[in-house]
C-alpha atoms as a PDB file:
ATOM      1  CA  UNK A   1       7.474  18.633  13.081  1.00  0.00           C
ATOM      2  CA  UNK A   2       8.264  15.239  14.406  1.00  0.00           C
ATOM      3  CA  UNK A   3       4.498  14.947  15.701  1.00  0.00           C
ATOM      4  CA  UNK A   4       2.872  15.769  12.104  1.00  0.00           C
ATOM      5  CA  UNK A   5       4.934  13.096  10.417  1.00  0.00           C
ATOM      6  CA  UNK A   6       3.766  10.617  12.586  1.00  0.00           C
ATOM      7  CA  UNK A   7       0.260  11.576  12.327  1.00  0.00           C
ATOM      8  CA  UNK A   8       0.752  11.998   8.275  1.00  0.00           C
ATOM      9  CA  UNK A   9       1.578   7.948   8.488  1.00  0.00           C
ATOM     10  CA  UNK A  10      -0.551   6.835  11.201  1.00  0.00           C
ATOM     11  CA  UNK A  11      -0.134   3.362   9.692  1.00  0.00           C
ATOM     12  CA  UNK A  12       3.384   2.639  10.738  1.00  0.00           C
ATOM     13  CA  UNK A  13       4.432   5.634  13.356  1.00  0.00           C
ATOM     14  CA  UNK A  14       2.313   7.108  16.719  1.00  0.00           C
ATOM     15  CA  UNK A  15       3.511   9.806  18.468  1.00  0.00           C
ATOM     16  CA  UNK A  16       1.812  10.099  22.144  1.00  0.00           C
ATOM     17  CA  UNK A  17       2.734  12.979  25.161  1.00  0.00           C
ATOM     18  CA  UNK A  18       1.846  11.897  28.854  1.00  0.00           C
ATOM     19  CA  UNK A  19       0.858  14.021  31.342  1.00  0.00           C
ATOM     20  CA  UNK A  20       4.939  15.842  32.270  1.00  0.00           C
ATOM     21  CA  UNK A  21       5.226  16.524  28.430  1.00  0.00           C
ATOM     22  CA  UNK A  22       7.293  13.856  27.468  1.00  0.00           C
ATOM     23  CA  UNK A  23       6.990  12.445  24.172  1.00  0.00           C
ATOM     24  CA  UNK A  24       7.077   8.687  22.833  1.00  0.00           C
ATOM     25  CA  UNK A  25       7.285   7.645  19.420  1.00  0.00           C
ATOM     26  CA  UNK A  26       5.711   3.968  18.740  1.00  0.00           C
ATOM     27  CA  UNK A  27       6.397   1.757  15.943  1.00  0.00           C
ATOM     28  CA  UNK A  28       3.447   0.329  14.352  1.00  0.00           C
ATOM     29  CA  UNK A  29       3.424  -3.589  14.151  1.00  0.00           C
ATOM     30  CA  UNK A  30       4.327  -4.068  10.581  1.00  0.00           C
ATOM     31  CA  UNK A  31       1.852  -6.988  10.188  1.00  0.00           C
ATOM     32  CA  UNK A  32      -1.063  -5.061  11.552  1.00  0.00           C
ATOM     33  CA  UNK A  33      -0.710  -2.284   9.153  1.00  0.00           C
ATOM     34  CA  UNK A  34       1.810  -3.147   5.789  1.00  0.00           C
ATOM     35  CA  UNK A  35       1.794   0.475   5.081  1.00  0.00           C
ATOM     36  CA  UNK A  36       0.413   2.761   1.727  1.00  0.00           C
ATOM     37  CA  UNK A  37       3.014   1.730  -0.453  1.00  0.00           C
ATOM     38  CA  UNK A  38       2.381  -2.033   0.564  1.00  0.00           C
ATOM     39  CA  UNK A  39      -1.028  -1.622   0.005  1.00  0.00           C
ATOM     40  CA  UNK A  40      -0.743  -0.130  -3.566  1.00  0.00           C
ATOM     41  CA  UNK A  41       1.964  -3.066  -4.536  1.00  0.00           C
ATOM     42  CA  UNK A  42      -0.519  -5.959  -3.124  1.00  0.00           C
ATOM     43  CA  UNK A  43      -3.346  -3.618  -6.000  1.00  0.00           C
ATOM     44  CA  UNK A  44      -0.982  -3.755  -8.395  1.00  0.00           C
ATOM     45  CA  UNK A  45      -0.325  -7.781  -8.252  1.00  0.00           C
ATOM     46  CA  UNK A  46      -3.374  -8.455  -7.897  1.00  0.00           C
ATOM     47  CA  UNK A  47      -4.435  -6.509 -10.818  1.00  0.00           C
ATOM     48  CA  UNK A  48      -1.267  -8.736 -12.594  1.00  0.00           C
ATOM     49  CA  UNK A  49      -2.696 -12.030 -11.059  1.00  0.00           C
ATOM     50  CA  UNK A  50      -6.259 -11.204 -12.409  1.00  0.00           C
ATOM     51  CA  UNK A  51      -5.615  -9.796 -15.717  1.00  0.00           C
ATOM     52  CA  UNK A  52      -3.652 -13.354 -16.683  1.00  0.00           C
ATOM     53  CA  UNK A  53      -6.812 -15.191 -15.338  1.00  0.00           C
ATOM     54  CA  UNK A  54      -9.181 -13.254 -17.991  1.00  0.00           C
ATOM     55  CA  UNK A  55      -9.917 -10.251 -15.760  1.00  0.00           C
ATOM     56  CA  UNK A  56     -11.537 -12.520 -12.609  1.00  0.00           C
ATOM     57  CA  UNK A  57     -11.531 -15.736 -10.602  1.00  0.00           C
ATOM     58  CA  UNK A  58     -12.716 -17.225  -7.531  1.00  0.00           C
ATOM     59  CA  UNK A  59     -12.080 -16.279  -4.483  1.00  0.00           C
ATOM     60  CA  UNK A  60     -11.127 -19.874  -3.610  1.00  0.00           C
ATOM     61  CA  UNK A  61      -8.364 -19.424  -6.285  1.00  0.00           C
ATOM     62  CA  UNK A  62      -6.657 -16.883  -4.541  1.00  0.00           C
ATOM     63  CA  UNK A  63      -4.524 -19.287  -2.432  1.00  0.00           C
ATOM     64  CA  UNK A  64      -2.050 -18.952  -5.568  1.00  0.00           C
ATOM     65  CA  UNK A  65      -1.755 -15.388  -5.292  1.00  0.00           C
ATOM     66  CA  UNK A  66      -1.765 -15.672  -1.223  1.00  0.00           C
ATOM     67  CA  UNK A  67       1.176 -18.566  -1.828  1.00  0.00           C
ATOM     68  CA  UNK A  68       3.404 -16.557  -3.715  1.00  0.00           C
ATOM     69  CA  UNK A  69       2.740 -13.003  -1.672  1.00  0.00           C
ATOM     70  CA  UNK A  70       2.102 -13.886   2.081  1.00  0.00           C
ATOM     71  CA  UNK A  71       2.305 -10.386   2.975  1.00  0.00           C
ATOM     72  CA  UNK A  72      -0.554  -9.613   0.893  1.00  0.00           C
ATOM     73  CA  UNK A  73      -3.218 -12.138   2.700  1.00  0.00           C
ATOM     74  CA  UNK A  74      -2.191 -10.360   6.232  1.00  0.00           C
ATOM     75  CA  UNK A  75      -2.930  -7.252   4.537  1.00  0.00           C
ATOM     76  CA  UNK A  76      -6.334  -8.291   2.851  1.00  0.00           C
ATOM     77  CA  UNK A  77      -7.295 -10.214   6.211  1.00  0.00           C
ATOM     78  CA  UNK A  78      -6.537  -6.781   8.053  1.00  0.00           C
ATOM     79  CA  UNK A  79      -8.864  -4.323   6.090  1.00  0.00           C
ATOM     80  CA  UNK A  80     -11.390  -7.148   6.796  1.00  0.00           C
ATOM     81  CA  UNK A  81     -10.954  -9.929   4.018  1.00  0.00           C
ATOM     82  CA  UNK A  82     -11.378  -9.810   0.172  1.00  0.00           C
ATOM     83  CA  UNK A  83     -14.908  -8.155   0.105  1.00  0.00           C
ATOM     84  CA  UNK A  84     -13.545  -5.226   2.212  1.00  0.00           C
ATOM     85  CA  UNK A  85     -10.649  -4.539   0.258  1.00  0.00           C
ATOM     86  CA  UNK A  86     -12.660  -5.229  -3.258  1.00  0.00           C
ATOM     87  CA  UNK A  87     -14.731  -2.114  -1.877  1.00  0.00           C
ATOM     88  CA  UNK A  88     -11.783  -0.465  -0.755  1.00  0.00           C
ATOM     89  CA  UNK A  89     -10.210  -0.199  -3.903  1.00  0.00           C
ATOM     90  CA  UNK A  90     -13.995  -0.398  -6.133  1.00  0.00           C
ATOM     91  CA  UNK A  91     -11.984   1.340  -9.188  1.00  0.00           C
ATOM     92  CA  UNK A  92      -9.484  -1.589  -9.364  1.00  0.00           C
ATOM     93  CA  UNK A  93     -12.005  -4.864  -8.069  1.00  0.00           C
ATOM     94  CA  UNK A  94     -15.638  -6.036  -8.031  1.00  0.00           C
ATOM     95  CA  UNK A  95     -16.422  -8.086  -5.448  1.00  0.00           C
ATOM     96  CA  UNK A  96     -19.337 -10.636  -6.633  1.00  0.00           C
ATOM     97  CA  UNK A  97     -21.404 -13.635  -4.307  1.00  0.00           C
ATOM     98  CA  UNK A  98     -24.563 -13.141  -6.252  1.00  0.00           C
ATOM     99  CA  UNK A  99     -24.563 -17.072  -7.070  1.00  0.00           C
ATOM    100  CA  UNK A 100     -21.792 -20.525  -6.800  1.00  0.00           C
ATOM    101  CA  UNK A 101     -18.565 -19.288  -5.420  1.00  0.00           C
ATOM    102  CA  UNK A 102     -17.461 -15.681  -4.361  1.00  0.00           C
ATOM    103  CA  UNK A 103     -15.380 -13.509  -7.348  1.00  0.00           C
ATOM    104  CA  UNK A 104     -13.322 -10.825  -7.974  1.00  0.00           C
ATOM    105  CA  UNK A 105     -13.047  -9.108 -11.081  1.00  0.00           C
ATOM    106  CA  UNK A 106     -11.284  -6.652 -12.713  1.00  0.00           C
ATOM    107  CA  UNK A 107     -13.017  -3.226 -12.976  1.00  0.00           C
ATOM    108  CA  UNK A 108     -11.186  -2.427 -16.075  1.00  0.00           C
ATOM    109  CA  UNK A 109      -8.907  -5.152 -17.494  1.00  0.00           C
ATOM    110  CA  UNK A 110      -5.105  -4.694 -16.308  1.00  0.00           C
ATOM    111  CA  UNK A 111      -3.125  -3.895 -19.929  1.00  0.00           C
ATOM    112  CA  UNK A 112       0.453  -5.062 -20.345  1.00  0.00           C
ATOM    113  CA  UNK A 113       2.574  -1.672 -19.713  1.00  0.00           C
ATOM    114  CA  UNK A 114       6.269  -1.400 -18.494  1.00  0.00           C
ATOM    115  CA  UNK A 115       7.711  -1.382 -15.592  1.00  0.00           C
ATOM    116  CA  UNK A 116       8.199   2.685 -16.146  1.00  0.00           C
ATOM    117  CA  UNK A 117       4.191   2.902 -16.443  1.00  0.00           C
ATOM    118  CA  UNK A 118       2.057   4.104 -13.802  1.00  0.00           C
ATOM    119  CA  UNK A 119       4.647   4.472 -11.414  1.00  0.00           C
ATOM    120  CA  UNK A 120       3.807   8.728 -10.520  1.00  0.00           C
ATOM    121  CA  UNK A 121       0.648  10.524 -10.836  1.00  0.00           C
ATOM    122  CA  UNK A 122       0.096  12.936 -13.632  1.00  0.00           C
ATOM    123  CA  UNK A 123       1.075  16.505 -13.283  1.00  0.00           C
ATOM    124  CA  UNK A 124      -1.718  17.628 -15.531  1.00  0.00           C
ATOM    125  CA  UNK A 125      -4.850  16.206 -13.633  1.00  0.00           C
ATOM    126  CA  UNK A 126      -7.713  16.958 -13.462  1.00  0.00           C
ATOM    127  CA  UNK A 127      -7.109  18.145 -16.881  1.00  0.00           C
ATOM    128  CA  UNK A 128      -4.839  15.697 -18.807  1.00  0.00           C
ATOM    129  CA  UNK A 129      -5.227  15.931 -22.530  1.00  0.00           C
ATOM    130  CA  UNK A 130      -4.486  12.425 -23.214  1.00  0.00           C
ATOM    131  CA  UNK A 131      -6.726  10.873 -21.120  1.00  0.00           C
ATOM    132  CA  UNK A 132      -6.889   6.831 -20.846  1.00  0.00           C
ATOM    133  CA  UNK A 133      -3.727   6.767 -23.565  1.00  0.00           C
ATOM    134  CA  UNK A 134      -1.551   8.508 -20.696  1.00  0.00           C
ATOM    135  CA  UNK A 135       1.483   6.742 -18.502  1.00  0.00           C
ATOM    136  CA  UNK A 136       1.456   8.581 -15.484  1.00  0.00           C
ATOM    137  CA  UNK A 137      -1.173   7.666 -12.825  1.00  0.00           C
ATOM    138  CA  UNK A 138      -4.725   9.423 -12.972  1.00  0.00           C
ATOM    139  CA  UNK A 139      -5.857   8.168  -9.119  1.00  0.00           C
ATOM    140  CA  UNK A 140      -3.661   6.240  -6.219  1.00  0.00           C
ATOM    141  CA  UNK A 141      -5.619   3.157  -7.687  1.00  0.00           C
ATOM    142  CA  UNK A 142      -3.724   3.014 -10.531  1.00  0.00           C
ATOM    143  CA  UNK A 143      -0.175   3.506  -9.220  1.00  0.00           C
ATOM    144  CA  UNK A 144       2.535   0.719  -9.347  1.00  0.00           C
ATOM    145  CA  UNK A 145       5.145   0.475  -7.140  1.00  0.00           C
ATOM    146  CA  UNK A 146       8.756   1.240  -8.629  1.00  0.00           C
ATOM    147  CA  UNK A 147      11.369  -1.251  -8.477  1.00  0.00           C
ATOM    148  CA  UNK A 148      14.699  -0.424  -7.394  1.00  0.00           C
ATOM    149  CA  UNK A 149      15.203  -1.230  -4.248  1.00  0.00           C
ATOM    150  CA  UNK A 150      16.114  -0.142  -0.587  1.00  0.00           C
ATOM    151  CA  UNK A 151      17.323   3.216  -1.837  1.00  0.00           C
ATOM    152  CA  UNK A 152      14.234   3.879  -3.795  1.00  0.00           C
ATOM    153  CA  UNK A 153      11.352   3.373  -1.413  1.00  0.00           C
ATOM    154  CA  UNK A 154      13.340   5.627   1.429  1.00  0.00           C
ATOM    155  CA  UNK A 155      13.754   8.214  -1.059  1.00  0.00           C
ATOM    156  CA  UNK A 156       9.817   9.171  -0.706  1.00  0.00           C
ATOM    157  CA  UNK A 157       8.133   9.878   2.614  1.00  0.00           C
ATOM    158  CA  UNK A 158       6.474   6.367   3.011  1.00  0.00           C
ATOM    159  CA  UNK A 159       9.931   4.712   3.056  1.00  0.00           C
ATOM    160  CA  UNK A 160      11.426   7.357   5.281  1.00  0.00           C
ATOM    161  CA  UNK A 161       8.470   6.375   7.768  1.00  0.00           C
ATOM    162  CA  UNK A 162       8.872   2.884   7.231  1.00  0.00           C
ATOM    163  CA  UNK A 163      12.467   2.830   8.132  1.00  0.00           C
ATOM    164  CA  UNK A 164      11.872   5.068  11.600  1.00  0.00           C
ATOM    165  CA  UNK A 165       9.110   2.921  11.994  1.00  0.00           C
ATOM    166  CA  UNK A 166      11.340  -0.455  12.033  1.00  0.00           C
ATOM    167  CA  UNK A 167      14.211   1.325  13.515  1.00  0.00           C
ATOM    168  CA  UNK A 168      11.907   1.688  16.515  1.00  0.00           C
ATOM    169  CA  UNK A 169      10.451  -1.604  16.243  1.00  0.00           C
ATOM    170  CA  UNK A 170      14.325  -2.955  16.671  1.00  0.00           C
ATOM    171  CA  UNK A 171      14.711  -0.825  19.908  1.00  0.00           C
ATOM    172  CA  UNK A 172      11.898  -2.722  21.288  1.00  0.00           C
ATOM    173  CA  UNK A 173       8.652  -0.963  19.857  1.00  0.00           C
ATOM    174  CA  UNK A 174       8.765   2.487  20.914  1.00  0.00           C
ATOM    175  CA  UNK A 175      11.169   5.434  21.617  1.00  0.00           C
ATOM    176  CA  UNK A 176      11.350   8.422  23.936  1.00  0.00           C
ATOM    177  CA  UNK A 177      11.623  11.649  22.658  1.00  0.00           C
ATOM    178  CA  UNK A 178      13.193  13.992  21.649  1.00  0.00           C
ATOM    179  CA  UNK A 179      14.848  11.931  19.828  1.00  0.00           C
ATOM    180  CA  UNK A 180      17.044  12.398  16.161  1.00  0.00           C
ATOM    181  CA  UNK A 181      16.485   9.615  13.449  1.00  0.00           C
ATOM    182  CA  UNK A 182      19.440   9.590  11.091  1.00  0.00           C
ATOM    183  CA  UNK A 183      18.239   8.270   8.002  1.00  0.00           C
ATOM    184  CA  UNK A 184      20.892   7.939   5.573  1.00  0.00           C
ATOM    185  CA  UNK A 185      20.234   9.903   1.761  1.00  0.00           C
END
């Protein structure tokens, strides 16, 4: 129901019942939590933004990347800055402050692929025959996002949650149930 989808995307919806039974649905402030699908596009540019600096750079370099994807700093700065998400995504980034300035680094250097690659996960894991050759996904890490637009990300769950979750941020943050979202599809 209504309350398991919220709790299935507890980074953009809350569902909460007080004490007569009455249910409220609360938007999640889009700039304290971006969101799954967010979080694998800022991987997947960052892995772009690395791979044409040789696979690393300094942390102090990363104002580039922060100037051309905003969103992406307020993400990094909530999971608790680069060494936090370097860790949180350890089979994409190595964090490194051994000695001079701070780095990231590529686990595995990013390959040129289309914009078709990467973009589901593989129906054959665990046991894919072709291994590191194959297109599809083989962990969340290494999903893209897809490009196409509005009408692609609501088509998957994330986007469906992401538009309740800013149609209740429009109607002031949070909404009393029960209540019917219309999303269109």
């Amino acid at each position: 129901g209504l309350r398991e989808f919220c709790e299935s995307h507890p980074t953009m919806l809350r569902f909460s019942k007080n004490a007569h039974g009455a249910t409220t649905i609360h938007a999640v402030a889009p700039g304290a939590a971006l969101g799954v699908r967010r979080e694998h596009e800022a991987v997947a540019l960052l892995r772009e933004f690395l791979a044409a600096r040789g696979g690393e750079t300094d942390c102090g370099n990363l104002a580039e990347f922060y100037a051309l994807h905003a969103w992406a700093k307020a993400f990094v700065d909530d999971v608790g800055g680069e060494r936090a998400f370097c860790e949180r995504h350890k089979d994409s980034f190595r964090f490194e402050d051994r000695s001079g300035p701070t780095r990231i680094c590529l686990v595995k250097p990013a390959k040129k692929m289309s914009r078709k690659v990467k973009t589901e996960l593989c129906r054959f894991l665990p046991n894919c025959p072709r291994g590191d050759r194959c297109t599809y996904a083989h962990s969340e890490d290494e999903l893209r996002p897809k490009r196409g637009g509005d009408a692609a990300a609501a088509s998957d769950e994330a986007g469906v949650a992401e538009l309740i979750r800013d149609f209740i941020a429009k109607r002031g943050g949070e909404m009393d149930g029960p209540a019917v979202v219309s999303v269109p599809g």
